[in-house]
C-alpha atoms as a PDB file:
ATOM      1  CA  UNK A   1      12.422 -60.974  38.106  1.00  0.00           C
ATOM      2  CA  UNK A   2      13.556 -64.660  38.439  1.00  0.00           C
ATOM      3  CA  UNK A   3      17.360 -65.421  38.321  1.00  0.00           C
ATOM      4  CA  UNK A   4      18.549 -68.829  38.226  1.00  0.00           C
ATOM      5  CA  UNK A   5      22.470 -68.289  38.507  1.00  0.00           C
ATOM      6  CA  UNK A   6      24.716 -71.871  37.400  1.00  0.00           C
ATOM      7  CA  UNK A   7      27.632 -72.595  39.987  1.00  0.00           C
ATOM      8  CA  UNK A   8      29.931 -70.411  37.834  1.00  0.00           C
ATOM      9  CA  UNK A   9      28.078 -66.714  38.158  1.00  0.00           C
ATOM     10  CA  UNK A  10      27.086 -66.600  35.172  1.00  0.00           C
ATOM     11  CA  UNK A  11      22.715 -66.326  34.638  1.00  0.00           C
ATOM     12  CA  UNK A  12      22.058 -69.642  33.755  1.00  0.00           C
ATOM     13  CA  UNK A  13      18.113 -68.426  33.061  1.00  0.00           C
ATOM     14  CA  UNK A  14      16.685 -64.945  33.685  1.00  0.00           C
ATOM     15  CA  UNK A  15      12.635 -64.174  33.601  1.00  0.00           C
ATOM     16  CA  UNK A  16      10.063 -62.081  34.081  1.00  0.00           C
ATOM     17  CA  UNK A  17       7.265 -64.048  35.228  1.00  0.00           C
ATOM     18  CA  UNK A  18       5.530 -62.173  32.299  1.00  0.00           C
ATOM     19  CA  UNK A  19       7.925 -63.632  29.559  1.00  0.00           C
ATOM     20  CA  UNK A  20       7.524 -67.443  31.020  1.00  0.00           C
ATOM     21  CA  UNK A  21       5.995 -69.499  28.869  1.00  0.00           C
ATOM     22  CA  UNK A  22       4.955 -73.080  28.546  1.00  0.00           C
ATOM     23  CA  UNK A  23       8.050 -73.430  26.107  1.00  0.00           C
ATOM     24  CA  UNK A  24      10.259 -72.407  28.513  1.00  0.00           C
ATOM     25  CA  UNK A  25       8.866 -73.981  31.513  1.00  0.00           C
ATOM     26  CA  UNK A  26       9.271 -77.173  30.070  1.00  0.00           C
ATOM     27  CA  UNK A  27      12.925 -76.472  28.652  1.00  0.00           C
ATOM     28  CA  UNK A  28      13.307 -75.206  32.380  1.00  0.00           C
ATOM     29  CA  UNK A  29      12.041 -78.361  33.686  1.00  0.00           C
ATOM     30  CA  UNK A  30      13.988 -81.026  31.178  1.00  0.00           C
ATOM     31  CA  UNK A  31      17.190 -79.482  32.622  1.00  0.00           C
ATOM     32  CA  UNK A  32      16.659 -79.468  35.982  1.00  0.00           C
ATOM     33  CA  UNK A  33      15.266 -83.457  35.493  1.00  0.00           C
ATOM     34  CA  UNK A  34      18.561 -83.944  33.586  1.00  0.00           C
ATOM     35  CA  UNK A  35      20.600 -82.459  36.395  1.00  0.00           C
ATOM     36  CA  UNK A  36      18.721 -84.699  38.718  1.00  0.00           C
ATOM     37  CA  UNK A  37      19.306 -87.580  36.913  1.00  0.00           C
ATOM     38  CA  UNK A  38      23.032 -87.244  37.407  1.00  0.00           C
ATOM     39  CA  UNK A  39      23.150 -86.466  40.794  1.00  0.00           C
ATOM     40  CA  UNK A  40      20.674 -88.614  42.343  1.00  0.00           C
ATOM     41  CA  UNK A  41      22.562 -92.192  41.123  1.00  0.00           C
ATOM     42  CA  UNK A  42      25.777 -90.353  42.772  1.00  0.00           C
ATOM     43  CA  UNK A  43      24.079 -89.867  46.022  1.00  0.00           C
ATOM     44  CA  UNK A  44      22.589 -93.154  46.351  1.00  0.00           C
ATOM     45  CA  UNK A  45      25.883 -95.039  45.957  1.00  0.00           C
ATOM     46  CA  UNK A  46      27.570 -92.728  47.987  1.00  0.00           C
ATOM     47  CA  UNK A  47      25.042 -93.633  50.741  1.00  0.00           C
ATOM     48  CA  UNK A  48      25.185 -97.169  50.046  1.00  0.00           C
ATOM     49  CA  UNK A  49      28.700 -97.254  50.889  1.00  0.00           C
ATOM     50  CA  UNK A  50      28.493 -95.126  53.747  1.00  0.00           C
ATOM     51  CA  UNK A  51      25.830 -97.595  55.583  1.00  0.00           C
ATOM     52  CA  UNK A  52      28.491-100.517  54.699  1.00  0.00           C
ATOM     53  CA  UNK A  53      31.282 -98.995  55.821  1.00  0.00           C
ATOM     54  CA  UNK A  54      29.316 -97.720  59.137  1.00  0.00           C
ATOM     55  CA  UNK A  55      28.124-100.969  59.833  1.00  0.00           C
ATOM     56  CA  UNK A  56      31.363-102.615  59.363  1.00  0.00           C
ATOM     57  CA  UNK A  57      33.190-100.362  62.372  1.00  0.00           C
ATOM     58  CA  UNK A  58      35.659 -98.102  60.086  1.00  0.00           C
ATOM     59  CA  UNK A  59      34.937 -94.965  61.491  1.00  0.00           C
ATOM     60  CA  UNK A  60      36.050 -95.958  64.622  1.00  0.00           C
ATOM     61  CA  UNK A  61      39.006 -98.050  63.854  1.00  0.00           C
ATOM     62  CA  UNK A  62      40.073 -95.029  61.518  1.00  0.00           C
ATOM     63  CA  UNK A  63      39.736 -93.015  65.286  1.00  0.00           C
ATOM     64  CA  UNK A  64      41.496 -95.377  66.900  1.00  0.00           C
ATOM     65  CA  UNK A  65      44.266 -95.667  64.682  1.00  0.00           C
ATOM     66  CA  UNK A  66      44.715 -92.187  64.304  1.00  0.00           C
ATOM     67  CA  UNK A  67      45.040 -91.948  68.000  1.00  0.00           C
ATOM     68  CA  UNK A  68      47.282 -94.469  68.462  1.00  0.00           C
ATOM     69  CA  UNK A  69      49.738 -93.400  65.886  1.00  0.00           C
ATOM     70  CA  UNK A  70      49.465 -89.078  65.799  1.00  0.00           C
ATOM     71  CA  UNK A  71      50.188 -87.868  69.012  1.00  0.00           C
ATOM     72  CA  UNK A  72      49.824 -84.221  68.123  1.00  0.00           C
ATOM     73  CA  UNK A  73      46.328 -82.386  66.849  1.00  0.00           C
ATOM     74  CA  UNK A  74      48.317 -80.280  64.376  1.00  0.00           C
ATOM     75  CA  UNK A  75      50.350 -83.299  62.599  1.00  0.00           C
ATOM     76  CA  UNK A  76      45.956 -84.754  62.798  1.00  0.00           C
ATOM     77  CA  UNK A  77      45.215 -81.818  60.899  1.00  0.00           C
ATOM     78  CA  UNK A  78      48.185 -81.973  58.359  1.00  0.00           C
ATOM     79  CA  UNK A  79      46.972 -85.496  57.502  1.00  0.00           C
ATOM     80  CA  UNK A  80      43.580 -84.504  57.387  1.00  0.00           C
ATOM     81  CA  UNK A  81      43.976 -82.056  54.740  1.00  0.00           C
ATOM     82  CA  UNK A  82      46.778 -83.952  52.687  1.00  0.00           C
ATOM     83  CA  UNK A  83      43.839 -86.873  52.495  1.00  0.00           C
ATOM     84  CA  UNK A  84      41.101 -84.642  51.837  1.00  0.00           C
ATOM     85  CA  UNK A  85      43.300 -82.969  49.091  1.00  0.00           C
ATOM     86  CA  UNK A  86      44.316 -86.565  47.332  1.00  0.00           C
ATOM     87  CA  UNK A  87      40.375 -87.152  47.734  1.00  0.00           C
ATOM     88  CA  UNK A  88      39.466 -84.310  45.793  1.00  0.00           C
ATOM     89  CA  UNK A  89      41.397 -84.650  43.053  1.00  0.00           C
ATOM     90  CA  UNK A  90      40.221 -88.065  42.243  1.00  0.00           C
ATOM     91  CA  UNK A  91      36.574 -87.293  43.413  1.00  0.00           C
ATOM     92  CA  UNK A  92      33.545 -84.965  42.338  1.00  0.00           C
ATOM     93  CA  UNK A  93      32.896 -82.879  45.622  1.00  0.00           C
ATOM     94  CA  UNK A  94      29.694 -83.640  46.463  1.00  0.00           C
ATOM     95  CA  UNK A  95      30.448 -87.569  46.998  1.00  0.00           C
ATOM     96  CA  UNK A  96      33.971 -86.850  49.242  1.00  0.00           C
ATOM     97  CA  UNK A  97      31.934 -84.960  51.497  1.00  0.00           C
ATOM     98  CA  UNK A  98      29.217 -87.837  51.591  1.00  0.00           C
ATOM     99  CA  UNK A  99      31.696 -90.063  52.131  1.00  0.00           C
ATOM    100  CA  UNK A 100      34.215 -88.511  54.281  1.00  0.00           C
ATOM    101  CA  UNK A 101      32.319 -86.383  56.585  1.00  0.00           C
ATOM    102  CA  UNK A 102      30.507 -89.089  58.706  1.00  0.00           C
ATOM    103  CA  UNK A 103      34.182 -91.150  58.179  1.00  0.00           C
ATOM    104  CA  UNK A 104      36.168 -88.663  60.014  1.00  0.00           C
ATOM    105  CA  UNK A 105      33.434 -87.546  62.561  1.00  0.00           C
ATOM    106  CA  UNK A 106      35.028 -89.684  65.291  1.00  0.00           C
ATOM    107  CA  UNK A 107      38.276 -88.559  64.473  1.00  0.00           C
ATOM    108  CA  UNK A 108      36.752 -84.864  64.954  1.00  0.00           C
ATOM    109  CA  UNK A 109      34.915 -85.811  68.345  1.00  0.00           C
ATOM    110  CA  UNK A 110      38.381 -87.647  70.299  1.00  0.00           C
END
């Protein structure tokens, strides 16, 4: 039996390979294009301003500010997660982690 299950739990589509028809293949497949059509614009801005914003220095300014101005890894951390928090509620998840992960690497390796 094939189980598809949506982000939620809940069966989003649930077949035996039996009961899949042409019908449903192609309903199958118009979703998952539709899904894909979302995402993919997302992820290729998201990249877009991750090569500018590499190629312009900021992760490493962002590092060397940090280290500068926090002396101590736990007040680092308390910052960390009041930013990442404030980023999450104005941002989908999948584009603050494109974004923020390769931003705060240097801050994670010093």
């Amino acid at each position: 039996m094939i189980r598809i299950v949506s982000l939620l739990g809940r069966p989003r589509c649930s077949a035996d390979p039996d009961q899949l028809t042409s019908n449903r293949t192609g309903r199958l497949a118009q979703e998952t294009l539709t899904l894909l059509g979302s995402i993919i614009p997302i992820i290729a801005i998201v990249v877009s301003v991750n090569i500018f914003l590499a190629s312009e220095g900021v992760p490493q300014q962002i590092a060397a500010w940090l280290q500068d101005n926090i002396g101590s890894a736990i007040v680092l951390l308390l910052c960390l997660n009041l930013l990442l928090l404030l980023v999450g509620c104005l941002m989908d998840t999948i584009s603050a982690l494109l974004i923020f992960a390769p931003l705060l690497m240097p801050v994670a390796a010093t």
